[in-house]
Protein backbone atom coordinates (compact mmCIF):
# COMPACT_ATOMS: atom_id res chain seq x y z
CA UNK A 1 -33.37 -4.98 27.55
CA UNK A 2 -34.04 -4.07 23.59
CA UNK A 3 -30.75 -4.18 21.54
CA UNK A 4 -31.01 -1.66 18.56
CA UNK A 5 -31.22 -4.06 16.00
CA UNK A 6 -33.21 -5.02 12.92
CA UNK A 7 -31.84 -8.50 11.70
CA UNK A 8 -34.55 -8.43 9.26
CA UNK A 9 -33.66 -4.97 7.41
CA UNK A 10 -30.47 -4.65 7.94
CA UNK A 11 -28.92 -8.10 7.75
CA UNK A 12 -30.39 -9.18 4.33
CA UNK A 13 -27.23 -7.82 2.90
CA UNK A 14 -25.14 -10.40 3.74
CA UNK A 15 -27.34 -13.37 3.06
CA UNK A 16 -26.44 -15.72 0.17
CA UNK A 17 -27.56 -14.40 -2.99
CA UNK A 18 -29.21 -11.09 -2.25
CA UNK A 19 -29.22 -8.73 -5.53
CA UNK A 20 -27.12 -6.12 -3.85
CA UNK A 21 -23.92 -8.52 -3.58
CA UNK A 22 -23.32 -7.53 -7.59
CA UNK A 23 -23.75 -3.70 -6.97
CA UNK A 24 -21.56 -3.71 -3.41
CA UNK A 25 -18.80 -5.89 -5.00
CA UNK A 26 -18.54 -3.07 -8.68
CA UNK A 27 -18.70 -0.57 -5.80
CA UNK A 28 -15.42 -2.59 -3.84
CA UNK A 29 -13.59 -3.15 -7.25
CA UNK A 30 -13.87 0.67 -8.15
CA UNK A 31 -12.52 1.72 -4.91
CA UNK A 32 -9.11 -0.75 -4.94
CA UNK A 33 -8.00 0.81 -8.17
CA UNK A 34 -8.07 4.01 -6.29
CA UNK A 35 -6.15 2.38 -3.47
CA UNK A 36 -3.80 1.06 -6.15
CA UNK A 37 -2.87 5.01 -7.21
CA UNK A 38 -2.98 5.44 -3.41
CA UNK A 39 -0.21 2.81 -3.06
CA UNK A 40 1.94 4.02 -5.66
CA UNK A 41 1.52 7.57 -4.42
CA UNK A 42 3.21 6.27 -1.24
CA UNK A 43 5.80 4.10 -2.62
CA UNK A 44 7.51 7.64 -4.31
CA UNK A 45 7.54 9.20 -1.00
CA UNK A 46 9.06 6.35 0.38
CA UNK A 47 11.72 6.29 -2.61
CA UNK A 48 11.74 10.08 -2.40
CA UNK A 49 12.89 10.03 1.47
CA UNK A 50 15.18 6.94 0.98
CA UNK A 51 17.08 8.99 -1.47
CA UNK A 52 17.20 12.20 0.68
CA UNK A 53 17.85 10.46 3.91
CA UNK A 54 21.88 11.30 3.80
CA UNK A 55 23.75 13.93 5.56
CA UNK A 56 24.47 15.63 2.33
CA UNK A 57 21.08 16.66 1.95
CA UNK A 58 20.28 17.38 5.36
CA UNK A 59 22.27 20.62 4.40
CA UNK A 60 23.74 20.89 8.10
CA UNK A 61 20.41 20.71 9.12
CA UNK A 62 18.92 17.72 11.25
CA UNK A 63 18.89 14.04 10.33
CA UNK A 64 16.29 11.34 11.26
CA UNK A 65 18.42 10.75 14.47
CA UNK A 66 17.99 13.67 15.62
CA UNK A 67 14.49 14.41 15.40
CA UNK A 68 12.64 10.91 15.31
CA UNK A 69 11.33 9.39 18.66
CA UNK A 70 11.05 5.68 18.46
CA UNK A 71 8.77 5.34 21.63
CA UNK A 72 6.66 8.20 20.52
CA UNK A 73 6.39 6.98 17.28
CA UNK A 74 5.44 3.41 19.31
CA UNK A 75 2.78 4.99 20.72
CA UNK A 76 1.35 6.40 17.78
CA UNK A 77 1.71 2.88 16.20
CA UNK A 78 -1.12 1.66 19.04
CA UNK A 79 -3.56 4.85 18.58
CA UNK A 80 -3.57 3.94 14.77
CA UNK A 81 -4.09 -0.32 15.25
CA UNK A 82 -6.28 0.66 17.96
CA UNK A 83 -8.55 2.73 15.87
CA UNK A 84 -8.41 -0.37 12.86
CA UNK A 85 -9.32 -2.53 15.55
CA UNK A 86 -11.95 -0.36 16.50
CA UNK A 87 -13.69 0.77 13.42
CA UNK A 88 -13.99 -3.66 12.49
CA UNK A 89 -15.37 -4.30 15.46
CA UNK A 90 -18.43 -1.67 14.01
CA UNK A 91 -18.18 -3.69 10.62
CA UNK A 92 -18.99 -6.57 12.72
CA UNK A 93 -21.91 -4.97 14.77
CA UNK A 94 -22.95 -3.53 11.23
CA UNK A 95 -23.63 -7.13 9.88
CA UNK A 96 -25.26 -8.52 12.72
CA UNK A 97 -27.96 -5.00 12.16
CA UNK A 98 -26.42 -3.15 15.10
CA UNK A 99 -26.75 0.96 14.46
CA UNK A 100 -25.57 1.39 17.64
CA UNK A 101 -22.53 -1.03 18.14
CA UNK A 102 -21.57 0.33 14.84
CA UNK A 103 -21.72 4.04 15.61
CA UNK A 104 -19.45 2.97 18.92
CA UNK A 105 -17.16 1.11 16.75
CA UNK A 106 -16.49 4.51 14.86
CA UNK A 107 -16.49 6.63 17.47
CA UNK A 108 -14.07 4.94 19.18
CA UNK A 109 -12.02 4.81 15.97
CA UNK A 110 -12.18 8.38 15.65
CA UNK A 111 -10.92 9.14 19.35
CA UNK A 112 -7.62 6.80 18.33
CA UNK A 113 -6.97 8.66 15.10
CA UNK A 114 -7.33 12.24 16.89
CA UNK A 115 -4.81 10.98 19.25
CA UNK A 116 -2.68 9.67 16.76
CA UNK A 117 -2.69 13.09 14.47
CA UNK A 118 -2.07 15.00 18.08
CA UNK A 119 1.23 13.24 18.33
CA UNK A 120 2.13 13.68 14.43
CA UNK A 121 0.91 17.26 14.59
CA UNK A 122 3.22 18.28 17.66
CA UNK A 123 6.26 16.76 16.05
CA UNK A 124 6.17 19.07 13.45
CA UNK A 125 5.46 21.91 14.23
CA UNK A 126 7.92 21.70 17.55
CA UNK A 127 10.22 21.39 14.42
CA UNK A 128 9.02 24.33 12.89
CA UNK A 129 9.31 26.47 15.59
CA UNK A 130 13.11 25.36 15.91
CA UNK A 131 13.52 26.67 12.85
CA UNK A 132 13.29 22.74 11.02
CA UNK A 133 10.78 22.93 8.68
CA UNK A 134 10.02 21.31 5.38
CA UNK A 135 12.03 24.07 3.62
CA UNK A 136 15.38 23.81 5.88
CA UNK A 137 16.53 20.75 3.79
CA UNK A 138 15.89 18.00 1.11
CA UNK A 139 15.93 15.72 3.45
CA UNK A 140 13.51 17.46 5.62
CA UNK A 141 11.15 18.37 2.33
CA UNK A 142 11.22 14.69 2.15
CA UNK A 143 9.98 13.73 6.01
CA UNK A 144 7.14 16.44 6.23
CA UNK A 145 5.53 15.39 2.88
CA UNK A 146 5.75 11.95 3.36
CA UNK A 147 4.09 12.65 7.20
CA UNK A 148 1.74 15.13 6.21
CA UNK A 149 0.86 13.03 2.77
CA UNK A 150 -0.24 10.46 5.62
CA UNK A 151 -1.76 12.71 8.15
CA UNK A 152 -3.88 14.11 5.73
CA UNK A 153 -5.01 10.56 4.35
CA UNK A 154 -6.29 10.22 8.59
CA UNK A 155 -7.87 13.25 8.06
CA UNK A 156 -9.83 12.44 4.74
CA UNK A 157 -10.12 9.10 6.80
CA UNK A 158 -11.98 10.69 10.18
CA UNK A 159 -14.40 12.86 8.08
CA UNK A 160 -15.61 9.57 6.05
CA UNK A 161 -16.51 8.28 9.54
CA UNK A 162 -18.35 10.87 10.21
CA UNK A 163 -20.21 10.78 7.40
CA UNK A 164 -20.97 7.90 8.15
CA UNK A 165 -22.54 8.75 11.49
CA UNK A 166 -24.86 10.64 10.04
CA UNK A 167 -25.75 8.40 6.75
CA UNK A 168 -26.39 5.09 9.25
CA UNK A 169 -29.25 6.79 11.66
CA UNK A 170 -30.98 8.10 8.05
CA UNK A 171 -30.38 5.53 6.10
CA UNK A 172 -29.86 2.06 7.92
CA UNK A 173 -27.52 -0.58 6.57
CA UNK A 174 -28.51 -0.09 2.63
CA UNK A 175 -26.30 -1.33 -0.30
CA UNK A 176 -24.82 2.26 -0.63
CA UNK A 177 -24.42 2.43 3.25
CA UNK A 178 -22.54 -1.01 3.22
CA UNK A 179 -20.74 -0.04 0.42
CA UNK A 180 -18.87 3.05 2.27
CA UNK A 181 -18.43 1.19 5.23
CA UNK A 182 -16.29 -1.49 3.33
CA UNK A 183 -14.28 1.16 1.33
CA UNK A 184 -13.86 2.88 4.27
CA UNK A 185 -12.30 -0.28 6.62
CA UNK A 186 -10.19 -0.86 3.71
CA UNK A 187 -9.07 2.59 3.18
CA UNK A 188 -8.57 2.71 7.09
CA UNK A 189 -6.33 -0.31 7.19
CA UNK A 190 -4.37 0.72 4.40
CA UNK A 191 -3.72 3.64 6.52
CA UNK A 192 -2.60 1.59 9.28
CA UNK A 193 -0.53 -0.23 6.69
CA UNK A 194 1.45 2.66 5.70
CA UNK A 195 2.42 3.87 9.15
CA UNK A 196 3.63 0.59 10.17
CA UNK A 197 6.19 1.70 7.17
CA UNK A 198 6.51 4.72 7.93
CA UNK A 199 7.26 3.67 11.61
CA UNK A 200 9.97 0.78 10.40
CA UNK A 201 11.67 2.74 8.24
CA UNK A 202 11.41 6.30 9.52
CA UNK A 203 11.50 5.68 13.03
CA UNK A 204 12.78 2.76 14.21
CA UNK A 205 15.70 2.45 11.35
CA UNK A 206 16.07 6.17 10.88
CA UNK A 207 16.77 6.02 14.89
């Protein structure tokens, strides 16, 4: 049975000192001092909520209590590993020259982050429709940025996938191709990085 591979074409990448090492790696470096912004971007929502998570500012409205959902939030926790877990598995069939492992990888990673937005996206706008959204209270302002800021990171997140689903079958595993595919696991576990925050603090604390 044929595998869809090319070892030749598409593995040279990773072979001790190919030429396209120097322009992956500038490519890599550019990309962390975005995540750098990223991080600090996160760390003043965090700040932000920790200072409007009181009753004072929940302006008689609802606290974390009283609208979090630990086991929800659980679940959510396992979409959003399970699509990490996913989308390195397709790094891995991507250096061993595997278009199609790798376009499985991502797909799967996709179908974990759509389930993991569903959940996010029903929380708030049940919410909303109780009359609990972002404008009710500081401390509310506070929880939908900081879960939209995030949701919309998945979002940037699943359309870089696929991207990428179209730029592998046209392009094979090329420096620029490699390139995205690194920025993007990086990006994705960052992600997962800042729910498992988000879940801590918000969820399992705020509970």
């Amino acid at each position: 049975m044929a595998h869809d591979t090319a070892p030749t074409a598409n593995t040279r990448l990773f072979r001790p000192g190919y030429e396209g090492h120097n322009q992956i790696s500038a490519r890599t470096l550019g990309f962390w001092l975005y995540m750098l912004s990223d991080a600090l971007l996160f760390t003043a929502l965090f700040a932000a909520y920790a200072v409007l998570d009181t009753p004072m500012n929940a302006a008689g409205g609802p606290i974390a209590s009283q609208i979090v959902n630990p086991v929800e939030g659980f679940w959510q926790t396992i979409a959003i590993l399970g699509s990490v877990t996913s989308y390195s598995l397709a790094t891995v069939a991507m250096k061993n020259g595997n278009r199609g492992g790798t376009a499985l990888g991502i797909v799967a990673a996709i179908a974990l982050a759509v389930v993991f937005l569903a959940f996010g996206v029903n929380d708030l706008t049940t919410l909303a429709a109780h009359g609990d959204g972002m404008d009710r209270s500081g401390y509310l302002s506070a929880y939908f940025v900081l879960i939209l800021t995030h949701a919309i990171h998945m979002g940037i997140g699943i359309l870089w996938m696929l991207v990428m689903l179209v730029q592998i079958p046209r392009y094979g595993f090329n420096e620029m191709v490699v390139a995205r595919m690194l920025n993007l696991r990086m990006f994705w576990q960052f992600q997962a990085t800042v729910w498992v925050c988000v879940y801590v603090y918000v969820y399992m604390i705020g509970a």
